[in-house]
PDB file of N, CA and C in Angstrom:
ATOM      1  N   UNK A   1     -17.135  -0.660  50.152  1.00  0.00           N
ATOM      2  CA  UNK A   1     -16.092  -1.591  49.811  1.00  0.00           C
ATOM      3  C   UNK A   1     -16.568  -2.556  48.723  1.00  0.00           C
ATOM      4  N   UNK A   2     -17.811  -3.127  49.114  1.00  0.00           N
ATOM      5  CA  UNK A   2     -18.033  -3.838  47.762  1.00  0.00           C
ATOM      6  C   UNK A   2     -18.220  -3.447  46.495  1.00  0.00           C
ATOM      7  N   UNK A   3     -18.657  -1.848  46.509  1.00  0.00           N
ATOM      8  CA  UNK A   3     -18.966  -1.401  45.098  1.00  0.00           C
ATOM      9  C   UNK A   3     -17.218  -1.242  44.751  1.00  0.00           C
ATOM     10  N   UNK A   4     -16.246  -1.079  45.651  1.00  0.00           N
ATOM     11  CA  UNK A   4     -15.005  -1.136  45.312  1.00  0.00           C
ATOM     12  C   UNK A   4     -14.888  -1.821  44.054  1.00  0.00           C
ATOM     13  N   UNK A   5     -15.043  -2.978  44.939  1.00  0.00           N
ATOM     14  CA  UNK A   5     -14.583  -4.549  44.506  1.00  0.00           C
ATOM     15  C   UNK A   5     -15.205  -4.653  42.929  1.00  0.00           C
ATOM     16  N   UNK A   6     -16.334  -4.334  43.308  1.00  0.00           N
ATOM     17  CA  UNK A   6     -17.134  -4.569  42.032  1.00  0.00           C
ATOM     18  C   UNK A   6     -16.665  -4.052  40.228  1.00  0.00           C
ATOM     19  N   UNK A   7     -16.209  -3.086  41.377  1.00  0.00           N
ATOM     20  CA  UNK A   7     -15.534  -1.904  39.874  1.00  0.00           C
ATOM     21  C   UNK A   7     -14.348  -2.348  39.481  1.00  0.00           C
ATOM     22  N   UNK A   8     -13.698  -3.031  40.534  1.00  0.00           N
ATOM     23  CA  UNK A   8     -12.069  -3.797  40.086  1.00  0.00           C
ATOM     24  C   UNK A   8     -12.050  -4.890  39.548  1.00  0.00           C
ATOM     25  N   UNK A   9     -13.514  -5.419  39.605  1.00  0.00           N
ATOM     26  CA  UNK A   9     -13.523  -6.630  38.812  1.00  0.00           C
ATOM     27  C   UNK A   9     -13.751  -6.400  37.621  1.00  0.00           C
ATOM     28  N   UNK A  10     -14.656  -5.522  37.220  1.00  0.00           N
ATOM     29  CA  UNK A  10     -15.021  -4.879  35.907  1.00  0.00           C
ATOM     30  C   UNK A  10     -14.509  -4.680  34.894  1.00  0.00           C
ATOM     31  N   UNK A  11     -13.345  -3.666  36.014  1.00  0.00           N
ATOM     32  CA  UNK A  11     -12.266  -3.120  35.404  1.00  0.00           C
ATOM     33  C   UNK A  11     -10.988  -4.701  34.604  1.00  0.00           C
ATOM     34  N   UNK A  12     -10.961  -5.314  35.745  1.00  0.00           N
ATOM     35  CA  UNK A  12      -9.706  -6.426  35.453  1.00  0.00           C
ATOM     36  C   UNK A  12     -10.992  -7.366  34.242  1.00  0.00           C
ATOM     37  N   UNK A  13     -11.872  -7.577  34.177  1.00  0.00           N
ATOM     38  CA  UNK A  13     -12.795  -8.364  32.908  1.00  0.00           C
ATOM     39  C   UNK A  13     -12.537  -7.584  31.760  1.00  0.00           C
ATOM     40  N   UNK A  14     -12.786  -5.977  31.379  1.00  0.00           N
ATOM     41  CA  UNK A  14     -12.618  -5.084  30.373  1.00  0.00           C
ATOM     42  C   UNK A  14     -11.290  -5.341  29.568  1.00  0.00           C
ATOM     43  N   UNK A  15     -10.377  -5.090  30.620  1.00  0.00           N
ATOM     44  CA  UNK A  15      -8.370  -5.170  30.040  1.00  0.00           C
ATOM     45  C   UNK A  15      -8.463  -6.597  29.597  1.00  0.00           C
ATOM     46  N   UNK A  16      -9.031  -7.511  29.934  1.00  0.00           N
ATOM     47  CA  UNK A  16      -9.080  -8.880  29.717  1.00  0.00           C
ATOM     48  C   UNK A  16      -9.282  -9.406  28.620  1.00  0.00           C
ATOM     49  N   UNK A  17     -10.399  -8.566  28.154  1.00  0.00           N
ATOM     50  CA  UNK A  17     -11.089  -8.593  27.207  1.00  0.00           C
ATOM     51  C   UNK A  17     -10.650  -7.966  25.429  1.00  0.00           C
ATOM     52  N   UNK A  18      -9.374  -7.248  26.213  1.00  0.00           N
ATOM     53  CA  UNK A  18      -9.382  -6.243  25.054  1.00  0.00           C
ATOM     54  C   UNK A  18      -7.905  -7.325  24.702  1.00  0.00           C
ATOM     55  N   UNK A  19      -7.346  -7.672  23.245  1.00  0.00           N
ATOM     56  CA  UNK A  19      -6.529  -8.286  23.329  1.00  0.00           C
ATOM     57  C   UNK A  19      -5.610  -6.827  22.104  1.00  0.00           C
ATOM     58  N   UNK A  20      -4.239  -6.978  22.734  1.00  0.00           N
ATOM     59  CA  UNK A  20      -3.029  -5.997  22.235  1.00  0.00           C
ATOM     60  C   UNK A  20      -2.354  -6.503  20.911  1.00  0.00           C
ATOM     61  N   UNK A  21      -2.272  -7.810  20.714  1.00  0.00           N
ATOM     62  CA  UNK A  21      -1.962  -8.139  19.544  1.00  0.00           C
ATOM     63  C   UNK A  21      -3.322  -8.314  18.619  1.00  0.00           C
ATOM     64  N   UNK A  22      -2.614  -8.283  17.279  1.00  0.00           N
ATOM     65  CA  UNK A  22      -3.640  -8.245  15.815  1.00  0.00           C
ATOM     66  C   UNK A  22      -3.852  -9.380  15.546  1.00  0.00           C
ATOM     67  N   UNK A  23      -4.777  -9.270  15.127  1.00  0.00           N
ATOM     68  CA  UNK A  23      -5.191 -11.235  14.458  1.00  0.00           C
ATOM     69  C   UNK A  23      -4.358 -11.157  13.110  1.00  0.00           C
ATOM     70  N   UNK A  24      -4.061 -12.780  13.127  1.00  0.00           N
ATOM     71  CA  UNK A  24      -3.097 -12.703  11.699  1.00  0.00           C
ATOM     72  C   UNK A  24      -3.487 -12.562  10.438  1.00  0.00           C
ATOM     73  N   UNK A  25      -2.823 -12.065   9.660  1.00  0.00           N
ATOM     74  CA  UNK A  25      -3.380 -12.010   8.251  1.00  0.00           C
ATOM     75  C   UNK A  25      -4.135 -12.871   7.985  1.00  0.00           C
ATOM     76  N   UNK A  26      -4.975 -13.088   7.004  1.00  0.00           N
ATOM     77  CA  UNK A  26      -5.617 -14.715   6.196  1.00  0.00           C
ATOM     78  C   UNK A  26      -4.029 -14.908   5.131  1.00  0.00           C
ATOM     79  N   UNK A  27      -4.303 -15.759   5.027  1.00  0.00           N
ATOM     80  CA  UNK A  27      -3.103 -16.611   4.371  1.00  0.00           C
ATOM     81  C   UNK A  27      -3.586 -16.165   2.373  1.00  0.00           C
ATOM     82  N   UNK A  28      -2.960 -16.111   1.923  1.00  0.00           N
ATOM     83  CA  UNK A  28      -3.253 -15.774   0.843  1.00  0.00           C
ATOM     84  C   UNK A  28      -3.768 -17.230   0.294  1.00  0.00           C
ATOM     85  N   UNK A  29      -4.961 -17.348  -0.747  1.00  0.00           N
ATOM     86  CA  UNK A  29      -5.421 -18.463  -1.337  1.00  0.00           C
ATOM     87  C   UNK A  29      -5.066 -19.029  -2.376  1.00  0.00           C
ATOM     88  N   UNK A  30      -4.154 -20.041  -2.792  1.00  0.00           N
ATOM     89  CA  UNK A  30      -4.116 -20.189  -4.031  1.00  0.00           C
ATOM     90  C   UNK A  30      -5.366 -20.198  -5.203  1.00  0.00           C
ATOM     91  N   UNK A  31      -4.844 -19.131  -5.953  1.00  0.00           N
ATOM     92  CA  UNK A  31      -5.948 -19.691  -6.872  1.00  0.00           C
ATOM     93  C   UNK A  31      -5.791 -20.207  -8.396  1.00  0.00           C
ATOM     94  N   UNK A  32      -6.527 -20.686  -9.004  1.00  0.00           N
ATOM     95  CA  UNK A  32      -6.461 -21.629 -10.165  1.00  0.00           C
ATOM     96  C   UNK A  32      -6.228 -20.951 -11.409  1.00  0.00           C
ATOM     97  N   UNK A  33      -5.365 -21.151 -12.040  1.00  0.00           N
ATOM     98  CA  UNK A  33      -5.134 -20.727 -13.540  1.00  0.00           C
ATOM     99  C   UNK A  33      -6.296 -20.047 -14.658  1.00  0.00           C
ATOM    100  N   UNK A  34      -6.633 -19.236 -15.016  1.00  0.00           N
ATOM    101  CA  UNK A  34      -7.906 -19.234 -15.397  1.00  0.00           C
ATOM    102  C   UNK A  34      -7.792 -19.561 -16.764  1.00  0.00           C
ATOM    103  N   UNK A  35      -8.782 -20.020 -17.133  1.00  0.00           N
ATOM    104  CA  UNK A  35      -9.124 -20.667 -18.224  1.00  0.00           C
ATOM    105  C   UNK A  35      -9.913 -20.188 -19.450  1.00  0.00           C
ATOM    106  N   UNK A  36      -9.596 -20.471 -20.337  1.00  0.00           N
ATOM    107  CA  UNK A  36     -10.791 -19.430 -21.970  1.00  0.00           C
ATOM    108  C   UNK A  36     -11.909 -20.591 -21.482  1.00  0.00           C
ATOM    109  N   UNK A  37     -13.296 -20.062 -21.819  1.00  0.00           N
ATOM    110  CA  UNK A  37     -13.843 -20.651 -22.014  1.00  0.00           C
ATOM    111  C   UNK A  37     -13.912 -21.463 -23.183  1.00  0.00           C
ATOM    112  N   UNK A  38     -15.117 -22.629 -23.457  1.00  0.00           N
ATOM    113  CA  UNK A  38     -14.541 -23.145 -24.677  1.00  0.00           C
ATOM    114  C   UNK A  38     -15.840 -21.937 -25.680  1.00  0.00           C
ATOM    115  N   UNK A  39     -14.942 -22.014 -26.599  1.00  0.00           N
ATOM    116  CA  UNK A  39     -15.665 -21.379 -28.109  1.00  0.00           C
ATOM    117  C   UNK A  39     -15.292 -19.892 -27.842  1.00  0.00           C
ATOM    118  N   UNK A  40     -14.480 -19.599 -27.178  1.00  0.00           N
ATOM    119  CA  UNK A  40     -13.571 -18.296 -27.277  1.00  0.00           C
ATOM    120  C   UNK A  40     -12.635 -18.382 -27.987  1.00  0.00           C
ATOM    121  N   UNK A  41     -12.761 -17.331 -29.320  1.00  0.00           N
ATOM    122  CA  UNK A  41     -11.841 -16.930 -30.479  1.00  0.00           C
ATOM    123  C   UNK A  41     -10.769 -16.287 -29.531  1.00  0.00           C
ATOM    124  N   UNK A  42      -9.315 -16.600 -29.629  1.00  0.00           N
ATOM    125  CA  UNK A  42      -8.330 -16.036 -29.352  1.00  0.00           C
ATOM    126  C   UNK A  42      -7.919 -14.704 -30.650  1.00  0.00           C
ATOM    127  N   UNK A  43      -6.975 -14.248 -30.363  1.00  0.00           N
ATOM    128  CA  UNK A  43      -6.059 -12.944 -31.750  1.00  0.00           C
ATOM    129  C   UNK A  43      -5.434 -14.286 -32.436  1.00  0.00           C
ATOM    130  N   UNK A  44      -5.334 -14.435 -33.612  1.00  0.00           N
ATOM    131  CA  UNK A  44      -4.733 -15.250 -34.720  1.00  0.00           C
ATOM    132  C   UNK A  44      -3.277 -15.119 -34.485  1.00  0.00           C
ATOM    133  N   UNK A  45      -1.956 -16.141 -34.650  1.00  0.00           N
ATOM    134  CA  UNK A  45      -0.985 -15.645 -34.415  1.00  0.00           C
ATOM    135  C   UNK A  45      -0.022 -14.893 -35.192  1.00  0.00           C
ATOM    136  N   UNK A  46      -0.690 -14.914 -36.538  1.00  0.00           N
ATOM    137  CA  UNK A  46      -0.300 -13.713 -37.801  1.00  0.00           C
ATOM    138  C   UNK A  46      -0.469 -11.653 -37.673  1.00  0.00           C
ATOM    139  N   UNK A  47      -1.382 -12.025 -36.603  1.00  0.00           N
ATOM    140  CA  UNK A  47      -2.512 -10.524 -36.116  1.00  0.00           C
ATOM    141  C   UNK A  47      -0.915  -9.627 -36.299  1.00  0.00           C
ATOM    142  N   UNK A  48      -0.962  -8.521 -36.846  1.00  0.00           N
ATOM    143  CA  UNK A  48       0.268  -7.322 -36.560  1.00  0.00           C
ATOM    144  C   UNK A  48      -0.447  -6.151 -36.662  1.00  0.00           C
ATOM    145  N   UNK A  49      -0.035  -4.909 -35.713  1.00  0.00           N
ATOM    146  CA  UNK A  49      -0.545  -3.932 -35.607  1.00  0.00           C
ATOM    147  C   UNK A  49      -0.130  -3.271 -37.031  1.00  0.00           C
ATOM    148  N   UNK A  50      -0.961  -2.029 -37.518  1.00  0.00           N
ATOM    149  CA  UNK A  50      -0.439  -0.956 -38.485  1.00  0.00           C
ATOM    150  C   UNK A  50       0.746  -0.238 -37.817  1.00  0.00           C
ATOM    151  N   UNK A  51       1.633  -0.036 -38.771  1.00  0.00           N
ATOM    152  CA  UNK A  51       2.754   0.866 -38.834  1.00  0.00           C
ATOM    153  C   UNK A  51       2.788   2.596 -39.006  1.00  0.00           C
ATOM    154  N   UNK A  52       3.515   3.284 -38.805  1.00  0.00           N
ATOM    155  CA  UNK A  52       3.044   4.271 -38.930  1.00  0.00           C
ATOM    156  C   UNK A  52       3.030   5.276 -37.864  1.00  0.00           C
ATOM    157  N   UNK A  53       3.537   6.452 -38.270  1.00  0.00           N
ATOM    158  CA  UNK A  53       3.098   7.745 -36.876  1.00  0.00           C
ATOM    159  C   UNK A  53       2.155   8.593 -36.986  1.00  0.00           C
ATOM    160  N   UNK A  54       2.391   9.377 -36.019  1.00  0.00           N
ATOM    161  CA  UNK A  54       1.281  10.639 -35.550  1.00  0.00           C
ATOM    162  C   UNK A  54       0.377   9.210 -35.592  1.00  0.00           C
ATOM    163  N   UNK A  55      -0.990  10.908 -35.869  1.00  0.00           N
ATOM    164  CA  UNK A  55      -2.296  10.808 -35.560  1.00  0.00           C
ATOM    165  C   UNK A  55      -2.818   9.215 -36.477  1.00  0.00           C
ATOM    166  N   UNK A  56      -2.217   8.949 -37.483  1.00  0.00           N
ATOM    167  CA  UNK A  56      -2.556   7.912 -38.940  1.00  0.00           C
ATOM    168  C   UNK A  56      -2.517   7.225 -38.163  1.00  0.00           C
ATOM    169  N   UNK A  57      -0.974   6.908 -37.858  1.00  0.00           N
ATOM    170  CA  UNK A  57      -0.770   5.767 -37.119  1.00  0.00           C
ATOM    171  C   UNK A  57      -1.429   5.224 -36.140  1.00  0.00           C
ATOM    172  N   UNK A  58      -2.034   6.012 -35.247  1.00  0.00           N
ATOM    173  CA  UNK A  58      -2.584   5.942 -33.464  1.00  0.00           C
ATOM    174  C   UNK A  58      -3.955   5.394 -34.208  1.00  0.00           C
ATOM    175  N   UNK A  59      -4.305   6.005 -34.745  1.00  0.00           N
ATOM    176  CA  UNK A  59      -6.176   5.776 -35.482  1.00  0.00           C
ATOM    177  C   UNK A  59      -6.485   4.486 -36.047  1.00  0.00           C
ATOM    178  N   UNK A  60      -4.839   4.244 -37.079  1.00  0.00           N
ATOM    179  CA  UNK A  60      -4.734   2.721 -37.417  1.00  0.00           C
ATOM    180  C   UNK A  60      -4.629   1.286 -37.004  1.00  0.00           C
ATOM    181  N   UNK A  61      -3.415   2.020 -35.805  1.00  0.00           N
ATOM    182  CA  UNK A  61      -3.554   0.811 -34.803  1.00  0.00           C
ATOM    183  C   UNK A  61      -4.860   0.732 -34.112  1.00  0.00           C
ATOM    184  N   UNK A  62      -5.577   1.512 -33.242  1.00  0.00           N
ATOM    185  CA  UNK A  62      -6.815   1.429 -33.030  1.00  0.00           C
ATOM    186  C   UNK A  62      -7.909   0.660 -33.016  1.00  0.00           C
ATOM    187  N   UNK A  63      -8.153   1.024 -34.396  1.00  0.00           N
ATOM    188  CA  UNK A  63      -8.950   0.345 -35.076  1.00  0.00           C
ATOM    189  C   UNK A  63      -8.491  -0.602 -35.783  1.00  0.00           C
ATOM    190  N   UNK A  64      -7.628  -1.083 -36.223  1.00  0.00           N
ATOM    191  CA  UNK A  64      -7.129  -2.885 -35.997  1.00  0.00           C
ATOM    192  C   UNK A  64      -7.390  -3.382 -34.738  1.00  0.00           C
ATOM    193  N   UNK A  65      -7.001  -3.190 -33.334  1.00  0.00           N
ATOM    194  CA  UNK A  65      -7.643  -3.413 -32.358  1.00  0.00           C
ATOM    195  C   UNK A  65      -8.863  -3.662 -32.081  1.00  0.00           C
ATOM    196  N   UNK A  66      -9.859  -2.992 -32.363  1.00  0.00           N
ATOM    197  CA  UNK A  66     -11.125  -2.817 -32.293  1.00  0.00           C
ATOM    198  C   UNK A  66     -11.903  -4.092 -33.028  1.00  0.00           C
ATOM    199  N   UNK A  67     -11.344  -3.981 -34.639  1.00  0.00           N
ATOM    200  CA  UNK A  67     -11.825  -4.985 -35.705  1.00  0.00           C
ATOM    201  C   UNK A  67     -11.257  -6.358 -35.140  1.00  0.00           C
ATOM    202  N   UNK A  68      -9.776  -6.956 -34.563  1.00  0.00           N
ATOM    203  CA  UNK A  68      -9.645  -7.392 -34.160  1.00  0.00           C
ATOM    204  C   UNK A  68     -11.006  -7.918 -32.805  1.00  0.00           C
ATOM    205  N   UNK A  69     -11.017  -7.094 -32.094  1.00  0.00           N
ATOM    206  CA  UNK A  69     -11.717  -7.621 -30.477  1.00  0.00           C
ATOM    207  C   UNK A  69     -13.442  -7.848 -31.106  1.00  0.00           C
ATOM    208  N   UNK A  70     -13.894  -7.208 -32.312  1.00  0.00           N
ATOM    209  CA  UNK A  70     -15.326  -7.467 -32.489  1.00  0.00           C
ATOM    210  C   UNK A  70     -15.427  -8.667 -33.732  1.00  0.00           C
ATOM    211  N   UNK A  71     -14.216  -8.986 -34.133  1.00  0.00           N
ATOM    212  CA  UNK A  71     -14.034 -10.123 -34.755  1.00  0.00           C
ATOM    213  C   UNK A  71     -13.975 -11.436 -34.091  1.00  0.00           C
ATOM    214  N   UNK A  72     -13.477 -11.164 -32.711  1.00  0.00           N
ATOM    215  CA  UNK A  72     -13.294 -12.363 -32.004  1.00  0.00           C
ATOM    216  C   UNK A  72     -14.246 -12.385 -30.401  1.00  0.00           C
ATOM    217  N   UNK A  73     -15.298 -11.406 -30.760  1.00  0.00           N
ATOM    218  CA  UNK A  73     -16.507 -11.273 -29.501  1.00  0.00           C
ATOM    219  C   UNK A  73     -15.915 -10.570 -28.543  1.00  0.00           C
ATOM    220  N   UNK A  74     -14.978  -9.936 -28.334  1.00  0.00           N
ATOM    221  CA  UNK A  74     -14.281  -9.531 -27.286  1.00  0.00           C
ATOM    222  C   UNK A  74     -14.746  -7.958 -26.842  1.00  0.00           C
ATOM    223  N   UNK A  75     -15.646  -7.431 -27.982  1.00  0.00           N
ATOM    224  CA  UNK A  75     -16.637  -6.240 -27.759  1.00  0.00           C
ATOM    225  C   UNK A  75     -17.755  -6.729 -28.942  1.00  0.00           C
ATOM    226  N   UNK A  76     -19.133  -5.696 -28.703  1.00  0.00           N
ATOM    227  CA  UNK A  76     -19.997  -6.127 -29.059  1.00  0.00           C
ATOM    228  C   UNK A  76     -19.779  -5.184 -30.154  1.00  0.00           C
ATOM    229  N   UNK A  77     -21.028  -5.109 -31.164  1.00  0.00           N
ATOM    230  CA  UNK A  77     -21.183  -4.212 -32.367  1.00  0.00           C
ATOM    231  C   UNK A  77     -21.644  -2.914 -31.924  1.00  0.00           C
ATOM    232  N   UNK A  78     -22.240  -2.641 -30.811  1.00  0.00           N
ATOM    233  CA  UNK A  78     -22.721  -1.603 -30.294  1.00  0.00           C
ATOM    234  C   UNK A  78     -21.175  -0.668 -29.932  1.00  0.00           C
ATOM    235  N   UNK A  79     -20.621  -0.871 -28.958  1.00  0.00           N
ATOM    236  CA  UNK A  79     -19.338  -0.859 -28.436  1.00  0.00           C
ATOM    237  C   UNK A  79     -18.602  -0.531 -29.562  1.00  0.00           C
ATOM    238  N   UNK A  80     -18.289  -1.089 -30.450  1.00  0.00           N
ATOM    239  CA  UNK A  80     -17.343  -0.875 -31.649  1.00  0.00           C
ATOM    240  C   UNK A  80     -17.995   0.066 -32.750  1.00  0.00           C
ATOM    241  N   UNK A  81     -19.090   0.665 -32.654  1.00  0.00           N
ATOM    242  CA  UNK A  81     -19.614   1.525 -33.443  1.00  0.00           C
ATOM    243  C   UNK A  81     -19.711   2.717 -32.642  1.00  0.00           C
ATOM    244  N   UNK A  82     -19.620   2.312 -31.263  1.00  0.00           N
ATOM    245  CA  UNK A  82     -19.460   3.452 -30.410  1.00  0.00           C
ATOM    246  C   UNK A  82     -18.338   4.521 -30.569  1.00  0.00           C
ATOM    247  N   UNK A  83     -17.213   2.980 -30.886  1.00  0.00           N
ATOM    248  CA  UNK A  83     -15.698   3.618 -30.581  1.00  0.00           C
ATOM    249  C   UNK A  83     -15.619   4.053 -31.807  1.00  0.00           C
ATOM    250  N   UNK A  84     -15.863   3.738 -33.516  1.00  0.00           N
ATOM    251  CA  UNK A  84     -15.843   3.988 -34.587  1.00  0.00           C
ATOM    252  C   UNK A  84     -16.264   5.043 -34.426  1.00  0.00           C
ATOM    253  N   UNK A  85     -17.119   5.441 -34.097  1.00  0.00           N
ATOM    254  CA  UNK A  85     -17.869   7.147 -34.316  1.00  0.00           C
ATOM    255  C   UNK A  85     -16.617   8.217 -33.539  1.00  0.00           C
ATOM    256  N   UNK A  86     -15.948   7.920 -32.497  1.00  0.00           N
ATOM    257  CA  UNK A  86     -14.825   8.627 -31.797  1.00  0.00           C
ATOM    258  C   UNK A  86     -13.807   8.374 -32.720  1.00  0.00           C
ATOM    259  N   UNK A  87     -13.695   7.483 -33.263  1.00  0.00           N
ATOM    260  CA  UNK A  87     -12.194   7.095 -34.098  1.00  0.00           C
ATOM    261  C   UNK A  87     -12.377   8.359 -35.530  1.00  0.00           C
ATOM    262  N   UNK A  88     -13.901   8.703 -36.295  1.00  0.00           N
ATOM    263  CA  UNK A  88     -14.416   9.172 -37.248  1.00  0.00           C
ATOM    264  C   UNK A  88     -13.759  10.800 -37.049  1.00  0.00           C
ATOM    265  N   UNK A  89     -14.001  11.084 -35.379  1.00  0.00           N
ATOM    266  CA  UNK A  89     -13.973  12.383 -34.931  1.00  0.00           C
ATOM    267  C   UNK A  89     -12.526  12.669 -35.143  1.00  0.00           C
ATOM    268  N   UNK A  90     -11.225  11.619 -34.429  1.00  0.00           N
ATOM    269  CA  UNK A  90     -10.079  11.852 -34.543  1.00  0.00           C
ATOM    270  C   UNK A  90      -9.642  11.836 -36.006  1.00  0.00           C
ATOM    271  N   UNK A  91     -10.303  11.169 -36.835  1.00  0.00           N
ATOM    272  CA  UNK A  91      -9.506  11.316 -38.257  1.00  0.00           C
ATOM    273  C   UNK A  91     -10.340  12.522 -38.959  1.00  0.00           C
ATOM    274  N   UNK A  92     -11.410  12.918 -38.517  1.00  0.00           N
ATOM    275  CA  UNK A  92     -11.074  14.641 -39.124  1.00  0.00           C
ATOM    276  C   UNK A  92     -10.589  15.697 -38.653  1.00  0.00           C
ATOM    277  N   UNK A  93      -9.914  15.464 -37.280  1.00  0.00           N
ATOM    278  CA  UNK A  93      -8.747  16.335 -36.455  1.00  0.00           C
ATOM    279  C   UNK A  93      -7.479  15.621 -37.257  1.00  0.00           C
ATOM    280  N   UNK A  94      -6.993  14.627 -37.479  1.00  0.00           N
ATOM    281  CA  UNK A  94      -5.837  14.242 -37.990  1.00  0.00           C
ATOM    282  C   UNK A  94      -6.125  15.189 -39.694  1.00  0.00           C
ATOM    283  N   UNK A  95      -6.838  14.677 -40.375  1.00  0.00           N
ATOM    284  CA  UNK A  95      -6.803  15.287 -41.794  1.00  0.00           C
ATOM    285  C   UNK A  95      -7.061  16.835 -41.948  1.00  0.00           C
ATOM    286  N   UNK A  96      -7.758  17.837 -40.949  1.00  0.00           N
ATOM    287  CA  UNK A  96      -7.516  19.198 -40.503  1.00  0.00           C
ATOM    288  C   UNK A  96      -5.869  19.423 -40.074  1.00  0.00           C
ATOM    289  N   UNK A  97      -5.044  18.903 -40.080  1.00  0.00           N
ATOM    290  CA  UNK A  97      -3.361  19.007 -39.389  1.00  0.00           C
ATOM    291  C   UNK A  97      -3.616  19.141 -37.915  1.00  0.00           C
ATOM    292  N   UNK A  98      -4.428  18.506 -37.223  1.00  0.00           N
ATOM    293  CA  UNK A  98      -4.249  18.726 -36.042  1.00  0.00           C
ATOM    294  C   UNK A  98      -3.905  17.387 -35.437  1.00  0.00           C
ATOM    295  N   UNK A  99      -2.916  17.146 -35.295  1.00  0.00           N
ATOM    296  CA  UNK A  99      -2.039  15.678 -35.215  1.00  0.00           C
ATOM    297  C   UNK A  99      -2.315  15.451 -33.466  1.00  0.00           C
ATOM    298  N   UNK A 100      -1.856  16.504 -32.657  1.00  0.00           N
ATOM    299  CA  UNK A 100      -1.919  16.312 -31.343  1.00  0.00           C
ATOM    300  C   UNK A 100      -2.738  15.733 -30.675  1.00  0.00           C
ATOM    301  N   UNK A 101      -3.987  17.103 -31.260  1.00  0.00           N
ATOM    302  CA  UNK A 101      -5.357  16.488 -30.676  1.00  0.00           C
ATOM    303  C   UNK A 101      -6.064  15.447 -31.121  1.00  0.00           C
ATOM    304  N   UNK A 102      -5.440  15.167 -32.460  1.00  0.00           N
ATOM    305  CA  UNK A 102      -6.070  13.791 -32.939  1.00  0.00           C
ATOM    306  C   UNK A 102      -6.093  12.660 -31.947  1.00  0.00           C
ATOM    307  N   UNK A 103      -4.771  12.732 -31.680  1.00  0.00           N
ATOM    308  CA  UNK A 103      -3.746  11.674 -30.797  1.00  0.00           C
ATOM    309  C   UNK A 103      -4.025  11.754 -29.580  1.00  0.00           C
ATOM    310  N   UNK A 104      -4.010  12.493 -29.036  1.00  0.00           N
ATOM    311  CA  UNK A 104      -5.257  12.934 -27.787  1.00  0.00           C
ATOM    312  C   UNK A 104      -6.359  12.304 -27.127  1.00  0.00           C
ATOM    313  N   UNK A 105      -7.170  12.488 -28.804  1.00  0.00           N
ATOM    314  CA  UNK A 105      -8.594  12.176 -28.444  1.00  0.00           C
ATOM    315  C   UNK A 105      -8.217  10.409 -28.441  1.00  0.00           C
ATOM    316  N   UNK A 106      -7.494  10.009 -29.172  1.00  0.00           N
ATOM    317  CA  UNK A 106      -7.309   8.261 -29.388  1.00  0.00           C
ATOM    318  C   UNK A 106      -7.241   7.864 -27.816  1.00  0.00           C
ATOM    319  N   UNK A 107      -6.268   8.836 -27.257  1.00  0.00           N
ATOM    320  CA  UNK A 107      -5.575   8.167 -26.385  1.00  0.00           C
ATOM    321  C   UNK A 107      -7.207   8.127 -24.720  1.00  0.00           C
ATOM    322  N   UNK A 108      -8.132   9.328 -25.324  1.00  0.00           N
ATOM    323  CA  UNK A 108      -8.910   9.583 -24.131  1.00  0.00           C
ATOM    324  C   UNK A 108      -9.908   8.757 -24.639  1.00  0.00           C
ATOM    325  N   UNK A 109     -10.086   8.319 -25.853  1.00  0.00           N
ATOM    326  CA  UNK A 109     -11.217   7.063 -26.201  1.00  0.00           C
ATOM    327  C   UNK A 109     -10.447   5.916 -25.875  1.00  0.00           C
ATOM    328  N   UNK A 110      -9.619   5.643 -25.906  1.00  0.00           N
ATOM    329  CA  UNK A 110      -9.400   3.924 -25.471  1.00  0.00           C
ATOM    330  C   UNK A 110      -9.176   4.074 -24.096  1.00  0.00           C
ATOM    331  N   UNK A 111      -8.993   5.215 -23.275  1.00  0.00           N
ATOM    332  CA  UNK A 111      -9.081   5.432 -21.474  1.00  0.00           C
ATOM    333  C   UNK A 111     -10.489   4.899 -21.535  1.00  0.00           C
ATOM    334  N   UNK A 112     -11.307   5.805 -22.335  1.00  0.00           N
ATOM    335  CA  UNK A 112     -12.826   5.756 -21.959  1.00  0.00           C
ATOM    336  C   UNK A 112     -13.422   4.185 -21.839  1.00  0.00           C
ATOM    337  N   UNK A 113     -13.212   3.669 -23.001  1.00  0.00           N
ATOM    338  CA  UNK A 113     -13.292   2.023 -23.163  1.00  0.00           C
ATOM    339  C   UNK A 113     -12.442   1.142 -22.595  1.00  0.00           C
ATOM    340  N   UNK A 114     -11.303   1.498 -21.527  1.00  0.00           N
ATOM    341  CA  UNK A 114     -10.994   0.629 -21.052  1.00  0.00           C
ATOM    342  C   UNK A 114      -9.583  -0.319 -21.487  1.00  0.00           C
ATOM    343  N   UNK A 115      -9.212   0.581 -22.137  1.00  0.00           N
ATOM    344  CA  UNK A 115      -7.864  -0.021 -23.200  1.00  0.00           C
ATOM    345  C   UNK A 115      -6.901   0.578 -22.403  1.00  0.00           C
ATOM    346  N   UNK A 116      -5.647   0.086 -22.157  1.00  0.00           N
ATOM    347  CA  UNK A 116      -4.614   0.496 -21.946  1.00  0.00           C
ATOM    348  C   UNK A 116      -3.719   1.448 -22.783  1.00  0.00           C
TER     349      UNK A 116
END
């Protein structure tokens, strides 16, 4: 009888223990506006992309982008000679007539780097 007991107490401490509802979310945190640091070059408000289609176009805008972001620290010289050497590759697929893959490769180098 007592090892009964013993086990029903066990048992009624265990269920006790276990709770059926979820703990509540955390509350979401406000957080603070973020800020440029100071001596961060912003894009100028004159900046306009190149005009233009196909492959010309994609290569042009690009690399206005690029000259843009290493003009204003936003990639390093390493990085932008990186992407220049891929940009080099697509404009001798664009000037071979191969417009697609030119456009292609633009679109899988600025995936690669992180560009939208």
């Amino acid at each position: 009888m007592r090892r009964l007991c013993l086990i029903a107490v066990s048992l009624l401490a265990l269920t006790a223990c276990q709770s059926t509802s979820e703990a509540p979310a955390p509350a979401p945190q406000a957080t603070a506006p973020k800020q440029e640091p100071r001596g961060v070059t912003i894009t100028p408000a004159g900046f306009r992309l190149p005009e233009g289609g196909g492959c010309q176009g994609d290569i042009a805008r690009f690399r206005a982008i690029q000259a843009n972001d290493l003009e204003t620290g936003h990639v390093t010289r390493m990085v932008y000679d990186q992407i220049e050497a891929e940009m080099k590759r697509a404009d001798s697929m664009c000037a071979a007539g191969q417009s697609g893959p030119a456009s292609a490769h633009v679109r899988a180098t600025k995936s690669r780097f992180g560009y939208p």
